[in-house]
Structure formats: C-alpha cells, structure tokens
PDBML (XML) file of the C-alpha atoms, coordinates in Angstrom:
<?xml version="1.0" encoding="UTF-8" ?>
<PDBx:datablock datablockName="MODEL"
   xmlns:PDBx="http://pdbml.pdb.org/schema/pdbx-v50.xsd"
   xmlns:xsi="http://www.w3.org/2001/XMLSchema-instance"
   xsi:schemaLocation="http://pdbml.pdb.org/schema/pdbx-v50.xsd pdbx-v50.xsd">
   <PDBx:atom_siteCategory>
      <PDBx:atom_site id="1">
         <PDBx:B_iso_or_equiv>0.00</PDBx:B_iso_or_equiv>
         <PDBx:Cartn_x>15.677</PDBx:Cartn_x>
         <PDBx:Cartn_y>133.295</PDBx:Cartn_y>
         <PDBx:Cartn_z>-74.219</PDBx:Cartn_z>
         <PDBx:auth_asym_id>A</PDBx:auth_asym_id>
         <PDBx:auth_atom_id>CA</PDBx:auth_atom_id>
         <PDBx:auth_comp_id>UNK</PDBx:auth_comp_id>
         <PDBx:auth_seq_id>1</PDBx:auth_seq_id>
         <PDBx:group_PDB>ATOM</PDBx:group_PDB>
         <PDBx:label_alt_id xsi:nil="true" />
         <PDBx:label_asym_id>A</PDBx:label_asym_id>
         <PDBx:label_atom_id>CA</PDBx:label_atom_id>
         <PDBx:label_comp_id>UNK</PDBx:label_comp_id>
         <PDBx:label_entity_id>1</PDBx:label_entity_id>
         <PDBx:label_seq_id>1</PDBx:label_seq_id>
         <PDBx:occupancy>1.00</PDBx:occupancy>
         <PDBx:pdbx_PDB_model_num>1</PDBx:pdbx_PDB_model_num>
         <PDBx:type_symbol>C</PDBx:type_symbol>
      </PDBx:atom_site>
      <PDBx:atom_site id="2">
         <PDBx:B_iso_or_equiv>0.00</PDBx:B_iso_or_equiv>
         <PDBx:Cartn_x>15.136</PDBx:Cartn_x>
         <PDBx:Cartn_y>131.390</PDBx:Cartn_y>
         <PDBx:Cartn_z>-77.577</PDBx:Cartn_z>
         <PDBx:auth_asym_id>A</PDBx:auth_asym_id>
         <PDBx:auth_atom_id>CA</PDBx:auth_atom_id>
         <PDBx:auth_comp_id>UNK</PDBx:auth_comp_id>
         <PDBx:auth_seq_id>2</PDBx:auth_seq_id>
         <PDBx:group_PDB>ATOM</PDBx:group_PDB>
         <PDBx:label_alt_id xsi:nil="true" />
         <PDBx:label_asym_id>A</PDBx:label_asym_id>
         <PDBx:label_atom_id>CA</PDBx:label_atom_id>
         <PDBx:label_comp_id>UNK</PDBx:label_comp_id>
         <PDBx:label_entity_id>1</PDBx:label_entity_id>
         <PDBx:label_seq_id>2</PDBx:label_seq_id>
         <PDBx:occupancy>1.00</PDBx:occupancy>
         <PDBx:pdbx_PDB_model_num>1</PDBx:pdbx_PDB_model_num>
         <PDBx:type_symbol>C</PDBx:type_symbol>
      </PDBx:atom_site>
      <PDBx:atom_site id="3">
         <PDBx:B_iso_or_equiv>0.00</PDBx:B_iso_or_equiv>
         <PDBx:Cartn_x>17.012</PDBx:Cartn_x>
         <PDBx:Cartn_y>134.667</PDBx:Cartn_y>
         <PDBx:Cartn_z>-79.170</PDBx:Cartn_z>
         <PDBx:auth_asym_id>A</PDBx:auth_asym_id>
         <PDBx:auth_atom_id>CA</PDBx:auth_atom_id>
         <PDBx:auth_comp_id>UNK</PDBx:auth_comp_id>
         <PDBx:auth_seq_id>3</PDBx:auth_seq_id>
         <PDBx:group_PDB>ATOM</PDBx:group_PDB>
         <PDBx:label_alt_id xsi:nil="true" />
         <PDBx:label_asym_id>A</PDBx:label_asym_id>
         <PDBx:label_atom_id>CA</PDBx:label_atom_id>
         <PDBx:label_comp_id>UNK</PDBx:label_comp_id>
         <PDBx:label_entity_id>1</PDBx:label_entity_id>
         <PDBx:label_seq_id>3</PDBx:label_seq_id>
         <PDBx:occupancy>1.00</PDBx:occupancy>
         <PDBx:pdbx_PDB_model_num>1</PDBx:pdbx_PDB_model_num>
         <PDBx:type_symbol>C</PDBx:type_symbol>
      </PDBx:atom_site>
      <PDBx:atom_site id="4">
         <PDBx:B_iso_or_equiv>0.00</PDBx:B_iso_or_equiv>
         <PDBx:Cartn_x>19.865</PDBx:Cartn_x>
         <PDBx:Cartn_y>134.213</PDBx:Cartn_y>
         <PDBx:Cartn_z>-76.947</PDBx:Cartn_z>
         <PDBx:auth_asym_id>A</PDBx:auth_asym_id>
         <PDBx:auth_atom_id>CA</PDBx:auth_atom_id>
         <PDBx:auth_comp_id>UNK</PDBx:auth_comp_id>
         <PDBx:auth_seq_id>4</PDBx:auth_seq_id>
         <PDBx:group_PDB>ATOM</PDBx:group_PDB>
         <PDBx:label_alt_id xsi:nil="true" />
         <PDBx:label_asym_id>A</PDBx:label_asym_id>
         <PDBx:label_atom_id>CA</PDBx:label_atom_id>
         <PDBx:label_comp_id>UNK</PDBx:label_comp_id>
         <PDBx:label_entity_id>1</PDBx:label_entity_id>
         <PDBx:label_seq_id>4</PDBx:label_seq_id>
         <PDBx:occupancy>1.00</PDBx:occupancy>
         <PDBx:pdbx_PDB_model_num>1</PDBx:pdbx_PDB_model_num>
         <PDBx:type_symbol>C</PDBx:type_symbol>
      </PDBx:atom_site>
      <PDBx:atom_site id="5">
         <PDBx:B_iso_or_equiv>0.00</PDBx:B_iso_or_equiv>
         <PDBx:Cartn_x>20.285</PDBx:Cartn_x>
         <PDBx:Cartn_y>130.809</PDBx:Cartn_y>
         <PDBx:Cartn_z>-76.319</PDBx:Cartn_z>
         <PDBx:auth_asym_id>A</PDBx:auth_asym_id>
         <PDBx:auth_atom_id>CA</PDBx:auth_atom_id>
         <PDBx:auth_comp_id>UNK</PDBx:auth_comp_id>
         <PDBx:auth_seq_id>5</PDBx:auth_seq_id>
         <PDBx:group_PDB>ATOM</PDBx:group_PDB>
         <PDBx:label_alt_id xsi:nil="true" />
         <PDBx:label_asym_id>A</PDBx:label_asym_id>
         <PDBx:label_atom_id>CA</PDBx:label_atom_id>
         <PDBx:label_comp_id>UNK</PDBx:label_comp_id>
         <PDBx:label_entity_id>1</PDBx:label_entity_id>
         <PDBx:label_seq_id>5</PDBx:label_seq_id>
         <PDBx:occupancy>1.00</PDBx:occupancy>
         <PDBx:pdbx_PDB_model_num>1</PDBx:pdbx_PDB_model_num>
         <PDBx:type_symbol>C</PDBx:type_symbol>
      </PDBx:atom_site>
      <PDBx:atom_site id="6">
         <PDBx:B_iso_or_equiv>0.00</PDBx:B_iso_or_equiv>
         <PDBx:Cartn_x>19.408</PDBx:Cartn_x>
         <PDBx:Cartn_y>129.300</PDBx:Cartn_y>
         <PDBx:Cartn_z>-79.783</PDBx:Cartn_z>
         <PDBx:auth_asym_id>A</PDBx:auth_asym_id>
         <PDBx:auth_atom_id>CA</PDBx:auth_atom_id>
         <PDBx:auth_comp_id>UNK</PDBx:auth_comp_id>
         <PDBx:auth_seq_id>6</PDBx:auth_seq_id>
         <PDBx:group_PDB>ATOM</PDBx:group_PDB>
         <PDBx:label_alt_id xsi:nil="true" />
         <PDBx:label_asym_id>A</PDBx:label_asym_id>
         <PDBx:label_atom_id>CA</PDBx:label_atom_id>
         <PDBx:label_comp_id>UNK</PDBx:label_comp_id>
         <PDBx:label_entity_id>1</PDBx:label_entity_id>
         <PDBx:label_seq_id>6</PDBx:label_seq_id>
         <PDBx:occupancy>1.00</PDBx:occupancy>
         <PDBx:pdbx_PDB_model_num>1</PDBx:pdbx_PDB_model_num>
         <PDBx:type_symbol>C</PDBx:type_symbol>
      </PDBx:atom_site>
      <PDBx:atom_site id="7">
         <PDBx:B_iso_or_equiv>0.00</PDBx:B_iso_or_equiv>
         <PDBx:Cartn_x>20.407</PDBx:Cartn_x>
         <PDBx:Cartn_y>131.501</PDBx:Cartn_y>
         <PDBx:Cartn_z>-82.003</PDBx:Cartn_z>
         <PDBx:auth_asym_id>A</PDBx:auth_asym_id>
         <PDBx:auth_atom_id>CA</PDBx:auth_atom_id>
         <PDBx:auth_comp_id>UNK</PDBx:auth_comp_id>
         <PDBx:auth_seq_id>7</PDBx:auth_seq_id>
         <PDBx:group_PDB>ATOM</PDBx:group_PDB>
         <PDBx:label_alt_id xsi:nil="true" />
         <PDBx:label_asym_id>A</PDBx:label_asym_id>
         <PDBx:label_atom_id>CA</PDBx:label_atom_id>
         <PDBx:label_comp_id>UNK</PDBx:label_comp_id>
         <PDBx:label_entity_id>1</PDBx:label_entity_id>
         <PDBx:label_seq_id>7</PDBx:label_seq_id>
         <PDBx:occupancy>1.00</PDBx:occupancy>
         <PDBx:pdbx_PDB_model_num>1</PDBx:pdbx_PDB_model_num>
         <PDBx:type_symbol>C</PDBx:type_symbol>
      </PDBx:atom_site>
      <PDBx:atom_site id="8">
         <PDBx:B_iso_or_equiv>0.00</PDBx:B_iso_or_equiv>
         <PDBx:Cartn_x>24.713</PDBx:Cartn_x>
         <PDBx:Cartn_y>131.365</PDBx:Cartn_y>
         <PDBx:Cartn_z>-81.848</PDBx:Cartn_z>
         <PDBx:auth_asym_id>A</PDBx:auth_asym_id>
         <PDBx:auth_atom_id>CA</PDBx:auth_atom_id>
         <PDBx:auth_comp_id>UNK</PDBx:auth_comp_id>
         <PDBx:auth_seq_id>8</PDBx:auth_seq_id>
         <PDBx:group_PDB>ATOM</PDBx:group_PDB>
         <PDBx:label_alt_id xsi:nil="true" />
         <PDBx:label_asym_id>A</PDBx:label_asym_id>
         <PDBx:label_atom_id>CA</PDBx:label_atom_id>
         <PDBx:label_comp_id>UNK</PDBx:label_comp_id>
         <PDBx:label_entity_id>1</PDBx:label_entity_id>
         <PDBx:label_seq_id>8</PDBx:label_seq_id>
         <PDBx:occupancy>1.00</PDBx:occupancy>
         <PDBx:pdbx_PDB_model_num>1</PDBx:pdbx_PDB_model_num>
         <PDBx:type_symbol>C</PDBx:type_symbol>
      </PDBx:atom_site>
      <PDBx:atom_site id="9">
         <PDBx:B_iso_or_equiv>0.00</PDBx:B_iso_or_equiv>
         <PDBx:Cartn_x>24.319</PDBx:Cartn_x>
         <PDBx:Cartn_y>127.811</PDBx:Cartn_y>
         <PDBx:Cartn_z>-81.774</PDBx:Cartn_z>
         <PDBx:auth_asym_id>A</PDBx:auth_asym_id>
         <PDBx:auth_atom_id>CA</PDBx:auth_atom_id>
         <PDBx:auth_comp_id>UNK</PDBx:auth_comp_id>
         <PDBx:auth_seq_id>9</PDBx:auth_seq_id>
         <PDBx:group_PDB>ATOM</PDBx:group_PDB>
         <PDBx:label_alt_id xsi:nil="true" />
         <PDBx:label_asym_id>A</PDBx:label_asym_id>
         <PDBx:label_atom_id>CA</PDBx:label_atom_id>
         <PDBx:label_comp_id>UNK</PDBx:label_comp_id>
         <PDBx:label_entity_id>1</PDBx:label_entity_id>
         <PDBx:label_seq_id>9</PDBx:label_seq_id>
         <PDBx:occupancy>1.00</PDBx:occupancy>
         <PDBx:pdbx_PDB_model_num>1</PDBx:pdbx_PDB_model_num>
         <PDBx:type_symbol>C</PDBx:type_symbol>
      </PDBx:atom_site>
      <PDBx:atom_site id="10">
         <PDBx:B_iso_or_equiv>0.00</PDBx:B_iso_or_equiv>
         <PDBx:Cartn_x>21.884</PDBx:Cartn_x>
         <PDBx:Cartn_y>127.793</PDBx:Cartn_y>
         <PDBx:Cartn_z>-85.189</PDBx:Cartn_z>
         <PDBx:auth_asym_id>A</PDBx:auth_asym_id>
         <PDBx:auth_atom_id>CA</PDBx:auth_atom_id>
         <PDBx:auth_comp_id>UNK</PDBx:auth_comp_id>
         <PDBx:auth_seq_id>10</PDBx:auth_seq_id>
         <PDBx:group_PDB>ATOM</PDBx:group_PDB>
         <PDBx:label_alt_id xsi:nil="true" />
         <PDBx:label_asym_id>A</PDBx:label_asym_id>
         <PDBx:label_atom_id>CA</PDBx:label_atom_id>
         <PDBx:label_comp_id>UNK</PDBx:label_comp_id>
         <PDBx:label_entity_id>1</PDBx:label_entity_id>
         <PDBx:label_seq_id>10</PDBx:label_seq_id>
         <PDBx:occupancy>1.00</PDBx:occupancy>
         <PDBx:pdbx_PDB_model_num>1</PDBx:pdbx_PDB_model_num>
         <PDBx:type_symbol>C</PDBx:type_symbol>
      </PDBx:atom_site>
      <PDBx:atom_site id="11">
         <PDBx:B_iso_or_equiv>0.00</PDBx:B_iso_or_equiv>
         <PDBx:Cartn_x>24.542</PDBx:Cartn_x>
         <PDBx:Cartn_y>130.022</PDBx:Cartn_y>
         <PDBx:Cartn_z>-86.398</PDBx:Cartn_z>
         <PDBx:auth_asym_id>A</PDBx:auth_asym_id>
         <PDBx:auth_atom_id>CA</PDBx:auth_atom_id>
         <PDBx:auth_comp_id>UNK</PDBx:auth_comp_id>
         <PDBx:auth_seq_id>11</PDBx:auth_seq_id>
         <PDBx:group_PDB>ATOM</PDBx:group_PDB>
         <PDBx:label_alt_id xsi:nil="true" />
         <PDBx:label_asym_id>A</PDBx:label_asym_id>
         <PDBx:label_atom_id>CA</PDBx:label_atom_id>
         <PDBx:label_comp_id>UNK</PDBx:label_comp_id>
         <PDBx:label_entity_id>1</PDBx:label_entity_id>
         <PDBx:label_seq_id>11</PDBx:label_seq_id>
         <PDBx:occupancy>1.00</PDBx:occupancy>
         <PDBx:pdbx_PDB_model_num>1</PDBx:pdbx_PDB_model_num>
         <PDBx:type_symbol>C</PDBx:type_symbol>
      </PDBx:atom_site>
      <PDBx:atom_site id="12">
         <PDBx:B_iso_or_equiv>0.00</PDBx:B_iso_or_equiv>
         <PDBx:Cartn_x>27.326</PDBx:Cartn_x>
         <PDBx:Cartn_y>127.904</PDBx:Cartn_y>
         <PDBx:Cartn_z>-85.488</PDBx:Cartn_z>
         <PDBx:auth_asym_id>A</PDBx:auth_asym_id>
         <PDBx:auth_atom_id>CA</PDBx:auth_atom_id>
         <PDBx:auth_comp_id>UNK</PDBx:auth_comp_id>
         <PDBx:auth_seq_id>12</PDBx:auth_seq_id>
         <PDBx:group_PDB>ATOM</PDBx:group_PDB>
         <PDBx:label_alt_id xsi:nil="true" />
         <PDBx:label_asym_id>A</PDBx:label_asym_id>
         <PDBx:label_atom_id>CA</PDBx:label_atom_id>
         <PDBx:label_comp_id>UNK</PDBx:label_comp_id>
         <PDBx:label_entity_id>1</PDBx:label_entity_id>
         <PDBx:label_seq_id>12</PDBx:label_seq_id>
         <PDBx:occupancy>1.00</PDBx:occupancy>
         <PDBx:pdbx_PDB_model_num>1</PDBx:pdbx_PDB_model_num>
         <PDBx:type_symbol>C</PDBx:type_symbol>
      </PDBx:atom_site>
      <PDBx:atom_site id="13">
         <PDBx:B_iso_or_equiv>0.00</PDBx:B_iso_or_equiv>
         <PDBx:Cartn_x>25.528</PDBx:Cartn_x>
         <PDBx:Cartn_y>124.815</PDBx:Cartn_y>
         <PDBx:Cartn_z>-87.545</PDBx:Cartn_z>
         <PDBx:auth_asym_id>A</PDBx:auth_asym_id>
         <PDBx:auth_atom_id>CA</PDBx:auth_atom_id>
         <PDBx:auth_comp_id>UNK</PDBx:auth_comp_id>
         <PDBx:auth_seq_id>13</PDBx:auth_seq_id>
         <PDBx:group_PDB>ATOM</PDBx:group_PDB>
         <PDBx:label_alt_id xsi:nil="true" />
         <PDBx:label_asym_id>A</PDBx:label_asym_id>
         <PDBx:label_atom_id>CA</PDBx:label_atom_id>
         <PDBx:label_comp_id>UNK</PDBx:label_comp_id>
         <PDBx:label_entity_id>1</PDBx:label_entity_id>
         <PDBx:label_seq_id>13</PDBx:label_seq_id>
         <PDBx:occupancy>1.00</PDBx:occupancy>
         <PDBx:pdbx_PDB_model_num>1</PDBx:pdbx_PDB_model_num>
         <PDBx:type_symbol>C</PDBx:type_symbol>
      </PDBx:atom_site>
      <PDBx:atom_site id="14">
         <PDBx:B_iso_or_equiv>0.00</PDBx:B_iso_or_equiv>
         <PDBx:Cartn_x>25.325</PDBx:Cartn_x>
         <PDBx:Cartn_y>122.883</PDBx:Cartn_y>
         <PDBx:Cartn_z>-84.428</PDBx:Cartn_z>
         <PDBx:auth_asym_id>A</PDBx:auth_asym_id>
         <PDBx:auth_atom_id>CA</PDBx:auth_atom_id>
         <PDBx:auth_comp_id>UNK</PDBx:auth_comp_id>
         <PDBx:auth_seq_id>14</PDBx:auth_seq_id>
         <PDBx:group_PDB>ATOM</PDBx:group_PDB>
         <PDBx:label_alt_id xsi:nil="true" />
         <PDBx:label_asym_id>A</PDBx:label_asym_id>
         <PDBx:label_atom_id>CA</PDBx:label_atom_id>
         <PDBx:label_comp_id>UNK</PDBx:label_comp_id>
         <PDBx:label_entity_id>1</PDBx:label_entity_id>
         <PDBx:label_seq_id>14</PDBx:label_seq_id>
         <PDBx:occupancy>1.00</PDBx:occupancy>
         <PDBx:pdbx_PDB_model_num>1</PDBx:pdbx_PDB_model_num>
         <PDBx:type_symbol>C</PDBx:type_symbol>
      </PDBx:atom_site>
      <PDBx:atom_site id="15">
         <PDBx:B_iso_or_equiv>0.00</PDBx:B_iso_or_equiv>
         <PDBx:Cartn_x>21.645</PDBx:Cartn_x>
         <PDBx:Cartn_y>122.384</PDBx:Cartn_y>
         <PDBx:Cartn_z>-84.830</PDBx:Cartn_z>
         <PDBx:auth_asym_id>A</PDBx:auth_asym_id>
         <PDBx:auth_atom_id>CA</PDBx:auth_atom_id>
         <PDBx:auth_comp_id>UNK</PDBx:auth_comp_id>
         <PDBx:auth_seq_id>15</PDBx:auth_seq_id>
         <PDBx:group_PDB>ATOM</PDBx:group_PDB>
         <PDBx:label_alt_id xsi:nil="true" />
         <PDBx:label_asym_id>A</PDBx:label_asym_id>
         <PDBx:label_atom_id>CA</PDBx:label_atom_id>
         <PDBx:label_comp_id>UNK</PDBx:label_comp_id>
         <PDBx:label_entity_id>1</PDBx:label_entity_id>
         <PDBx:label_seq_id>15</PDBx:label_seq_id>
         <PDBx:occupancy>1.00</PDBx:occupancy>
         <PDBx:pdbx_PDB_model_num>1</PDBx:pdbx_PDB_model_num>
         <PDBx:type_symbol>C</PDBx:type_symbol>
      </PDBx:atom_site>
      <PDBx:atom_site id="16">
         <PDBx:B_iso_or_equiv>0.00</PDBx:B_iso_or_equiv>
         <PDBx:Cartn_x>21.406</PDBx:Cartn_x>
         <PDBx:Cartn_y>119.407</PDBx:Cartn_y>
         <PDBx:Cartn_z>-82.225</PDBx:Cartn_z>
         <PDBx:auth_asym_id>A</PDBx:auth_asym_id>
         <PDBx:auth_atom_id>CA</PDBx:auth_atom_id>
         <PDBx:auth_comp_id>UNK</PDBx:auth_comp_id>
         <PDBx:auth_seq_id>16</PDBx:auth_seq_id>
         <PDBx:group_PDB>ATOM</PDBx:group_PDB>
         <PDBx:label_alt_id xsi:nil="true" />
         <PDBx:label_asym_id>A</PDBx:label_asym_id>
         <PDBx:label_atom_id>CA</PDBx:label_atom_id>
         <PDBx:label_comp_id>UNK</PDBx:label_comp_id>
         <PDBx:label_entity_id>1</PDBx:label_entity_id>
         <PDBx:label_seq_id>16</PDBx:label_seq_id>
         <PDBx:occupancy>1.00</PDBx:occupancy>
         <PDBx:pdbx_PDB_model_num>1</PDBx:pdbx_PDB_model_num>
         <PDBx:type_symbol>C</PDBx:type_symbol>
      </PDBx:atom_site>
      <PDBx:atom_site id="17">
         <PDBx:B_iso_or_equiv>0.00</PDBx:B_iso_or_equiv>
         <PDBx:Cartn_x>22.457</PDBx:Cartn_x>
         <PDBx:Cartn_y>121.734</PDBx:Cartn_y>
         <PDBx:Cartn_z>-79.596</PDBx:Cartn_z>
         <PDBx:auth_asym_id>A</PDBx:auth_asym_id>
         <PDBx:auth_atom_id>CA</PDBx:auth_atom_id>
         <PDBx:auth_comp_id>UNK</PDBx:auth_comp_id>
         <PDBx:auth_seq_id>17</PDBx:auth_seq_id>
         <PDBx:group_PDB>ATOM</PDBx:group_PDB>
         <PDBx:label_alt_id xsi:nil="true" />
         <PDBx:label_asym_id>A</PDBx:label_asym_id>
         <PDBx:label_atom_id>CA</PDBx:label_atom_id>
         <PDBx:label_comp_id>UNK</PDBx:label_comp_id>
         <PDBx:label_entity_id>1</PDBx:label_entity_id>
         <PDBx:label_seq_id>17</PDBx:label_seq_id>
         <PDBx:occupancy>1.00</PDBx:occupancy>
         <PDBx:pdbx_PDB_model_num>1</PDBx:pdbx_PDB_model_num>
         <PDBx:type_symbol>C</PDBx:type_symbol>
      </PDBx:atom_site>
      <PDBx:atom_site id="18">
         <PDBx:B_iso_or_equiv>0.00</PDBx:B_iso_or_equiv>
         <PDBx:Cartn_x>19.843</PDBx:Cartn_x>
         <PDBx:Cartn_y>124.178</PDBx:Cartn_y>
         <PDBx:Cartn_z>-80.501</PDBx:Cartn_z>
         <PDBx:auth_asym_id>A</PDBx:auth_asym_id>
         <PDBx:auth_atom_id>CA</PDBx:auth_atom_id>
         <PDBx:auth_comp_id>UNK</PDBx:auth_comp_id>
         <PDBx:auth_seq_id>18</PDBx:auth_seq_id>
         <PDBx:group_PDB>ATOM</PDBx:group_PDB>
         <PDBx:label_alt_id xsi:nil="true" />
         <PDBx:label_asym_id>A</PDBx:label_asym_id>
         <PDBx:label_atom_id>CA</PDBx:label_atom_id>
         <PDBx:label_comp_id>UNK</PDBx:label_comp_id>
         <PDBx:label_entity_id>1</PDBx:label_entity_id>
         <PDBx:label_seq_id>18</PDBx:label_seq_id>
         <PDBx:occupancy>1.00</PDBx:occupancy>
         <PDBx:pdbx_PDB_model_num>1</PDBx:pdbx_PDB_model_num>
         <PDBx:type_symbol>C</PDBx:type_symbol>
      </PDBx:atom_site>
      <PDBx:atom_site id="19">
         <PDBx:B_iso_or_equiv>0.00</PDBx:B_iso_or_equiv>
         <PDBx:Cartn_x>17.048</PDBx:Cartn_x>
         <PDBx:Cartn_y>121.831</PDBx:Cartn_y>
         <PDBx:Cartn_z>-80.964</PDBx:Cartn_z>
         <PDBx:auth_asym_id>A</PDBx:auth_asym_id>
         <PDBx:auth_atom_id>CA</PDBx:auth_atom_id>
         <PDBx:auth_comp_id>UNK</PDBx:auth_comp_id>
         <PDBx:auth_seq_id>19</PDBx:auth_seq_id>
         <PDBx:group_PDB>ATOM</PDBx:group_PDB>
         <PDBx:label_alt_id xsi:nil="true" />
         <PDBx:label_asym_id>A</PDBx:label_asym_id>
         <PDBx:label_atom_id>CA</PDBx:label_atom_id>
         <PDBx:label_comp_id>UNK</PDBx:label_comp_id>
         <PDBx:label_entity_id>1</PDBx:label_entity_id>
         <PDBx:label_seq_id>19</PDBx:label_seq_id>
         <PDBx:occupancy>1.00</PDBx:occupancy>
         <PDBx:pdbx_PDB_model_num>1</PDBx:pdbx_PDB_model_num>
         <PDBx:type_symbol>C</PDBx:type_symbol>
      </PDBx:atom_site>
      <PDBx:atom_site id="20">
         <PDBx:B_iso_or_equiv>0.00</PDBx:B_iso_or_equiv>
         <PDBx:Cartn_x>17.906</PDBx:Cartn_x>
         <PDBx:Cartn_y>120.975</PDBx:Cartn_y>
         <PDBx:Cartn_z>-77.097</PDBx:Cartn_z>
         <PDBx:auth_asym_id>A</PDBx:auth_asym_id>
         <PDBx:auth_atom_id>CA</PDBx:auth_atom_id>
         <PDBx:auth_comp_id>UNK</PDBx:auth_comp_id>
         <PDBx:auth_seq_id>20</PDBx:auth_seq_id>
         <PDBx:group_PDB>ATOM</PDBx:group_PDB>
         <PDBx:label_alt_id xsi:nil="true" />
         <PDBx:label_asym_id>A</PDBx:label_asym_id>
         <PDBx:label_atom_id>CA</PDBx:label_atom_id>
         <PDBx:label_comp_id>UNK</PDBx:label_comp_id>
         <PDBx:label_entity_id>1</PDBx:label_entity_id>
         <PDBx:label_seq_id>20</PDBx:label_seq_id>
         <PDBx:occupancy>1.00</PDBx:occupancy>
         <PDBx:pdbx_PDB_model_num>1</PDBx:pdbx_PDB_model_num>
         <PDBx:type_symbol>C</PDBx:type_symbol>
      </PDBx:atom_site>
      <PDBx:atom_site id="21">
         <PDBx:B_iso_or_equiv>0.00</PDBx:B_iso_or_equiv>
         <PDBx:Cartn_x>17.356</PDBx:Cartn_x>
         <PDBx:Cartn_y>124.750</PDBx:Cartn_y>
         <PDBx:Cartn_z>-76.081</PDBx:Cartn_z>
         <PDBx:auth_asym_id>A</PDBx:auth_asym_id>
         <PDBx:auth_atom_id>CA</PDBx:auth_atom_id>
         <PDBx:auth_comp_id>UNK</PDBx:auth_comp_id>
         <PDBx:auth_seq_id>21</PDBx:auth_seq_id>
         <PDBx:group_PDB>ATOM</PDBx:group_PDB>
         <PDBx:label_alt_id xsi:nil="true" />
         <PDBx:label_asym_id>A</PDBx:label_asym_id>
         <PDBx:label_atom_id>CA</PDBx:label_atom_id>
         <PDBx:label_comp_id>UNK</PDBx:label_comp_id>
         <PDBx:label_entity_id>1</PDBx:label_entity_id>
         <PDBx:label_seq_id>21</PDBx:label_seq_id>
         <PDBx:occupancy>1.00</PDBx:occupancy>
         <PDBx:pdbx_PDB_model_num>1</PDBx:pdbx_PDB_model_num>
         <PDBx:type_symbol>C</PDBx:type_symbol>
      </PDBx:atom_site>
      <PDBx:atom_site id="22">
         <PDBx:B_iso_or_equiv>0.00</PDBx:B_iso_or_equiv>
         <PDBx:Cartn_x>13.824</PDBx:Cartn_x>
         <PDBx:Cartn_y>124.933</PDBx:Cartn_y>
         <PDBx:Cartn_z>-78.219</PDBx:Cartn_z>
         <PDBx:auth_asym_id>A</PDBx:auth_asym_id>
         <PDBx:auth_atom_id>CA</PDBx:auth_atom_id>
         <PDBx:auth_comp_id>UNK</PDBx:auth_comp_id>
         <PDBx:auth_seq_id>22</PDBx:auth_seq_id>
         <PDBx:group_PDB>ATOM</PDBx:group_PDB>
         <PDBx:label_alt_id xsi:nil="true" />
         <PDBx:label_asym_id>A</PDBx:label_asym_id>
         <PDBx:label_atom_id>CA</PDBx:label_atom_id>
         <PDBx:label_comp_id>UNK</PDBx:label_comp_id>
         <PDBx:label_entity_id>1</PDBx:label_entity_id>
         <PDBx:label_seq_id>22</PDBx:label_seq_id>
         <PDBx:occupancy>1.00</PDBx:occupancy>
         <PDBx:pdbx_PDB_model_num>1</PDBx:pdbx_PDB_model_num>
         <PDBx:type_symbol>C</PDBx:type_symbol>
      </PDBx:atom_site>
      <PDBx:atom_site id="23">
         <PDBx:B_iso_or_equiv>0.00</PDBx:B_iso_or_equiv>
         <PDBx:Cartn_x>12.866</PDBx:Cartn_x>
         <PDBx:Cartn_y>121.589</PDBx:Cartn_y>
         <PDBx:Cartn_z>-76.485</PDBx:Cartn_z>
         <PDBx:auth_asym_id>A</PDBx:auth_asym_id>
         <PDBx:auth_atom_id>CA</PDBx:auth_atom_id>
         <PDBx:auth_comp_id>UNK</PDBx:auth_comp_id>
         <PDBx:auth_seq_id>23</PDBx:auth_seq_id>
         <PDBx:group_PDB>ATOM</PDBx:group_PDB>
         <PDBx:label_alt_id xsi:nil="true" />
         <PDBx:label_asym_id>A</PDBx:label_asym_id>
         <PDBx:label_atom_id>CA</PDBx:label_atom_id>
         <PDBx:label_comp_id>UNK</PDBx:label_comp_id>
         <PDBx:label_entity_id>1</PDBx:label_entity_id>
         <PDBx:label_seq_id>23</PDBx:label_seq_id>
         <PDBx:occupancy>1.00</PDBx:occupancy>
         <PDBx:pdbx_PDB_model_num>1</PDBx:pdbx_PDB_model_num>
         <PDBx:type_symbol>C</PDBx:type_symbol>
      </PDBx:atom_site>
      <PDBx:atom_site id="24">
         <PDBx:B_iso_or_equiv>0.00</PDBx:B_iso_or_equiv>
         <PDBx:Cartn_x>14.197</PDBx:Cartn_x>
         <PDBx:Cartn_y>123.146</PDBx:Cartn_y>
         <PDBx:Cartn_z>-72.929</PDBx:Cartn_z>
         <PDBx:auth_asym_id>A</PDBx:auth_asym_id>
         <PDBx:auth_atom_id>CA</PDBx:auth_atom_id>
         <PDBx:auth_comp_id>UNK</PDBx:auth_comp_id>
         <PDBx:auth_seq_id>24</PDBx:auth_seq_id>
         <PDBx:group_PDB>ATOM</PDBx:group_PDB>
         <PDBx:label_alt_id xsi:nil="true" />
         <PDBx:label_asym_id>A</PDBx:label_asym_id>
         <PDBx:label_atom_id>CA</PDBx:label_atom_id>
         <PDBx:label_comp_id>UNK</PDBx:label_comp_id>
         <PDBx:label_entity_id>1</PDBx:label_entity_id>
         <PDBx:label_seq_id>24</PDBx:label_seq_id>
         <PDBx:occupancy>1.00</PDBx:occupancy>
         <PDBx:pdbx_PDB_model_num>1</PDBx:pdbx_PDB_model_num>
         <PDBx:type_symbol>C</PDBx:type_symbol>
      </PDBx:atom_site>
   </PDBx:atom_siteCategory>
</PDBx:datablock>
C-alpha cells in the first residue's frame, strides 16, 4: 500500500501528503 499510495505523491513533491499515508 506504501508503494501505491505514497509513492505518486513523493513523486509529485507533495511530501506532507505522503508523510500522512506512512503515518496512516
């Protein structure tokens, strides 16, 4: 899920959004 979900957004440089996923 961590591939999937944080991943586009660490990408994307929107690093907040996938710190929330790795906390989730």
């Amino acid at each position: 899920a961590a591939i999937l979900l944080v991943r586009p957004a660490l990408f994307a440089g929107d690093y907040e959004r996938a710190m929330r996923w790795v906390r989730r």
